[in-house]
N, C-alpha and C. Protein backbone atom coordinates (compact mmCIF):
# COMPACT_ATOMS: atom_id res chain seq x y z
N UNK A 1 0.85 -1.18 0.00
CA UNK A 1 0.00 0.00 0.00
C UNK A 1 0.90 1.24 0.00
N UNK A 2 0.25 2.41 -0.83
CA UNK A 2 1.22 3.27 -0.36
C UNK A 2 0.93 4.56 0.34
N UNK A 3 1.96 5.56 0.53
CA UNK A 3 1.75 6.60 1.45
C UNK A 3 0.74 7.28 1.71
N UNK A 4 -0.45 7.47 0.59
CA UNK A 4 -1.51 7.99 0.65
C UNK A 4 -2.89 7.79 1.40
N UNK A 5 -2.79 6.01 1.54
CA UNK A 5 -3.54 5.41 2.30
C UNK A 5 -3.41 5.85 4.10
N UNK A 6 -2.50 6.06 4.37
CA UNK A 6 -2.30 6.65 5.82
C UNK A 6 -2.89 7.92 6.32
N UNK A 7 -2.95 8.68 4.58
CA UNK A 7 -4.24 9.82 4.80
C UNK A 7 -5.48 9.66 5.03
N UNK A 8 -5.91 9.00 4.57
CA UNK A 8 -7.58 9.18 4.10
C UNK A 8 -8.27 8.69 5.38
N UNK A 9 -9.38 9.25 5.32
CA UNK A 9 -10.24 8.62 6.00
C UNK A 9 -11.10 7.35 6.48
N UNK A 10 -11.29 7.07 7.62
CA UNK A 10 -12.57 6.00 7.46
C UNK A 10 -13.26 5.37 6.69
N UNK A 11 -14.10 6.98 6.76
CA UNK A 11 -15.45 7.10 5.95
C UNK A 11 -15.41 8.17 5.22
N UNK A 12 -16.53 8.19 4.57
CA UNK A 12 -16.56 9.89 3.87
C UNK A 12 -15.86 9.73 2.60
N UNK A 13 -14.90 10.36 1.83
CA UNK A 13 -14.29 10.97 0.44
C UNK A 13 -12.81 12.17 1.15
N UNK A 14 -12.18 11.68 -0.07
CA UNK A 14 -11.24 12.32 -0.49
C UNK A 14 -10.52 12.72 -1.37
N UNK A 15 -9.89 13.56 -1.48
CA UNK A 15 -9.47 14.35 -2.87
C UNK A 15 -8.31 14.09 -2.96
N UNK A 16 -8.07 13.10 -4.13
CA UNK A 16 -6.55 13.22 -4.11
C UNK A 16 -5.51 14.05 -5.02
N UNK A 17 -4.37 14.66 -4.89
CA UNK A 17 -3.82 14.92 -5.79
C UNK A 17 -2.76 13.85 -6.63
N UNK A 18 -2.88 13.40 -7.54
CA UNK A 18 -2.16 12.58 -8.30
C UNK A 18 -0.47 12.65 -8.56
N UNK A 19 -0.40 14.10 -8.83
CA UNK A 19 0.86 14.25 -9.04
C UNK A 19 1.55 14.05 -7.77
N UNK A 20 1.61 14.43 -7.00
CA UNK A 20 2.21 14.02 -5.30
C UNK A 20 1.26 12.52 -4.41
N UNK A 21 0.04 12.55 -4.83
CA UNK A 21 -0.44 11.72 -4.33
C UNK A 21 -0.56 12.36 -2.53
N UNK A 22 -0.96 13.68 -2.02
CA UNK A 22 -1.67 14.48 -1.81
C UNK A 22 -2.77 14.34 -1.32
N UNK A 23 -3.43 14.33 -0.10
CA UNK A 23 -4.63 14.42 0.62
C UNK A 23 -5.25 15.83 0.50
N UNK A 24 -5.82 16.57 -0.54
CA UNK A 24 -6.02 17.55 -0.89
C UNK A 24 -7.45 18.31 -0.09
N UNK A 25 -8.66 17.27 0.15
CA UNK A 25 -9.85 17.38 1.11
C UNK A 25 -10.25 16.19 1.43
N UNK A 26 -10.71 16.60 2.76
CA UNK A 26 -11.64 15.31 3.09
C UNK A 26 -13.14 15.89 3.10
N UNK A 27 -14.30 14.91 3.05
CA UNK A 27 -15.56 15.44 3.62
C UNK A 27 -16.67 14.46 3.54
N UNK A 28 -17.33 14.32 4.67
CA UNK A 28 -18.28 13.47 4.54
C UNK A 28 -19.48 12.85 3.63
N UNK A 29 -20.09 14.03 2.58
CA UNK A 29 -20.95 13.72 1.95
C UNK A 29 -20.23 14.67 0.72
N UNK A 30 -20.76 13.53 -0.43
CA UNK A 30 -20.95 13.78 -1.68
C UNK A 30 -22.22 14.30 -2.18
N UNK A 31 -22.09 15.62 -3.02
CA UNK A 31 -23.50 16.27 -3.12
C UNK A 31 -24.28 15.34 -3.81
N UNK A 32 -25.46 15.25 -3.69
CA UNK A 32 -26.75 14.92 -4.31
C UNK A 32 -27.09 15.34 -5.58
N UNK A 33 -26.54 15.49 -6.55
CA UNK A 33 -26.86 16.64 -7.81
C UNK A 33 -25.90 16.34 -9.13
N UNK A 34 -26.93 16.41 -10.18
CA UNK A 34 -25.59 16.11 -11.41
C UNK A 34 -24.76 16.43 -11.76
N UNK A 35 -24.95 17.94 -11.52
CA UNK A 35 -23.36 18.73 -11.56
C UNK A 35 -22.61 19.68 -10.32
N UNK A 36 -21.71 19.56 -10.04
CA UNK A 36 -21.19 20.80 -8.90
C UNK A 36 -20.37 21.10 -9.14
N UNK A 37 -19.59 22.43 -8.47
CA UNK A 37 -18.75 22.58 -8.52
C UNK A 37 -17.88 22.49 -6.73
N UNK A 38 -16.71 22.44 -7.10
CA UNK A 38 -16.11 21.89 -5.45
C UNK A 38 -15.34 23.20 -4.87
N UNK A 39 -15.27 23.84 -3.65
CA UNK A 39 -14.83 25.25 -3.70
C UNK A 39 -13.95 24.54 -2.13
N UNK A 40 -12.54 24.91 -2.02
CA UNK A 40 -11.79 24.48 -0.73
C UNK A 40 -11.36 25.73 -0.46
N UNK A 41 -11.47 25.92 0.59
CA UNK A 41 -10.20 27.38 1.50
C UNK A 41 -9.96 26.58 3.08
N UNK A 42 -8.84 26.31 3.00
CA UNK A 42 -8.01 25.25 3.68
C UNK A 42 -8.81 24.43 4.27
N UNK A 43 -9.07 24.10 5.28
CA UNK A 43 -9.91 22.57 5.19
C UNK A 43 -11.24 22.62 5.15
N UNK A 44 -11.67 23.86 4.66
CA UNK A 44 -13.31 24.06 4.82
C UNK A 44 -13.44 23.66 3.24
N UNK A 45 -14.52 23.01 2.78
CA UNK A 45 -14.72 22.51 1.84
C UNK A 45 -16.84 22.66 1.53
N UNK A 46 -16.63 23.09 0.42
CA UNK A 46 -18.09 23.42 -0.17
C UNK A 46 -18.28 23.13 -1.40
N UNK A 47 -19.50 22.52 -1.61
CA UNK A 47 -19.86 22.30 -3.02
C UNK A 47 -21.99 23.16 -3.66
N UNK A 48 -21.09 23.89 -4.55
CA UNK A 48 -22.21 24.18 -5.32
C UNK A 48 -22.87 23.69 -6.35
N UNK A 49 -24.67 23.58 -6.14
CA UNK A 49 -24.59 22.85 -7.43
C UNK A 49 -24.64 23.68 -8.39
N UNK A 50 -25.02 23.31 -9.82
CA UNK A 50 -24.99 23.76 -11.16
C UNK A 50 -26.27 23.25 -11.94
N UNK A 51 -27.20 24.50 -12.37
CA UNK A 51 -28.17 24.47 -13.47
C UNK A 51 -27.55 23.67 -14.48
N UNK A 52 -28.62 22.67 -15.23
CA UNK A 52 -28.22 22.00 -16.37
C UNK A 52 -27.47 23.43 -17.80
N UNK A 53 -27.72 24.54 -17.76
CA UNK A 53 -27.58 25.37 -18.32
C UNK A 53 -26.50 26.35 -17.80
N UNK A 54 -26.07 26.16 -17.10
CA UNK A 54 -24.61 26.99 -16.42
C UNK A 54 -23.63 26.36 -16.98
N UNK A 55 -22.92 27.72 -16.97
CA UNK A 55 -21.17 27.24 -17.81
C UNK A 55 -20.62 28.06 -17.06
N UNK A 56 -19.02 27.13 -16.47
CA UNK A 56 -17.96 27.71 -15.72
C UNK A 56 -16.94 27.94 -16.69
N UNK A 57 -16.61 28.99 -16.46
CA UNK A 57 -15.06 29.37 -17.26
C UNK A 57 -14.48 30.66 -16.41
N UNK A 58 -13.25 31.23 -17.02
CA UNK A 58 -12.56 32.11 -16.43
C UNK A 58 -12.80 33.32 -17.24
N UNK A 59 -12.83 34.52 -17.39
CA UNK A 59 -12.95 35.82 -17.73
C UNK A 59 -12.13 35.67 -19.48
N UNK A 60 -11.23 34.91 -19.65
CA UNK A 60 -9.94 34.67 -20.70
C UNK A 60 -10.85 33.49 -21.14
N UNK A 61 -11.51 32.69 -20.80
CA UNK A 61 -11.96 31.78 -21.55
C UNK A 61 -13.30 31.98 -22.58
N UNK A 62 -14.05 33.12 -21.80
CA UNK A 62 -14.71 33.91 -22.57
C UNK A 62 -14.47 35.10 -23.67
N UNK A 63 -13.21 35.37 -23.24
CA UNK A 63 -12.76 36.55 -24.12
C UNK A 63 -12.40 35.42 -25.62
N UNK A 64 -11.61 34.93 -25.14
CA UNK A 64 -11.25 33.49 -26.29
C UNK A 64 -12.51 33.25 -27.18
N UNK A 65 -13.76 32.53 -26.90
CA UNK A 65 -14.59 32.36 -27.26
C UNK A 65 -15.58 33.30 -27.99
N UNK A 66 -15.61 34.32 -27.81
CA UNK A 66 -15.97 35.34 -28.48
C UNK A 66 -15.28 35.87 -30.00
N UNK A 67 -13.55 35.84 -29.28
CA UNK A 67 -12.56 36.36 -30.55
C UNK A 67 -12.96 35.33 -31.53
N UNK A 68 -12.95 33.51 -30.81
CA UNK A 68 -13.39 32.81 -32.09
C UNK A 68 -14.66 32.85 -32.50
N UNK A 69 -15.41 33.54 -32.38
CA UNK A 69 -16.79 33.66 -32.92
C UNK A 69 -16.68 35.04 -33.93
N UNK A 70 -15.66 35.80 -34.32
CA UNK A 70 -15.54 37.28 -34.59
C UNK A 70 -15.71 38.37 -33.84
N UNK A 71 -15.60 38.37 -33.14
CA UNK A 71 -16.16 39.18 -32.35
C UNK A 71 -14.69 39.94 -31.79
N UNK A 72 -14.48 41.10 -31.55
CA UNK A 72 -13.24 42.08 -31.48
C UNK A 72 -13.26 42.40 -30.11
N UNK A 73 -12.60 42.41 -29.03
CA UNK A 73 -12.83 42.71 -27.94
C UNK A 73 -11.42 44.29 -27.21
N UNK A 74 -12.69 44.71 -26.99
CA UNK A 74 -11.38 46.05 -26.80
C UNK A 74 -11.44 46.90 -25.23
């Protein structure tokens, strides 16, 4: 087994990070819902859900998407 297993929990879920293999969150329940998003600030951990019609992106991912549509952004 390896080092990672000494993290985790019981019960509940955890987040791992792959590249280090990383105990990134723990938390008891997995949301109820088809889509979420997962929000951590150090061990407090929250999940929002998401309208079938919501889109996450960053401010640059929209600017992107636009330029490829024609669209000139200034």
């Amino acid at each position: 087994m390896n080092e990672v297993a000494d993290d985790l929990p019981e019960s509940g879920y955890a987040v791992v990070r792959c590249v280090d293999m990383a105990v990134v969150a723990i938390f008891a329940h997995f949301p109820d819902c088809e889509r979420s998003i997962m929000y951590r600030r150090g061990a407090d951990i929250s999940f929002l859900p998401l309208q079938p019609d919501e889109i996450i992106g960053t401010p640059t991912l929209f600017t992107q998407m636009l330029e490829k549509a024609g669209y000139r952004i200034t």
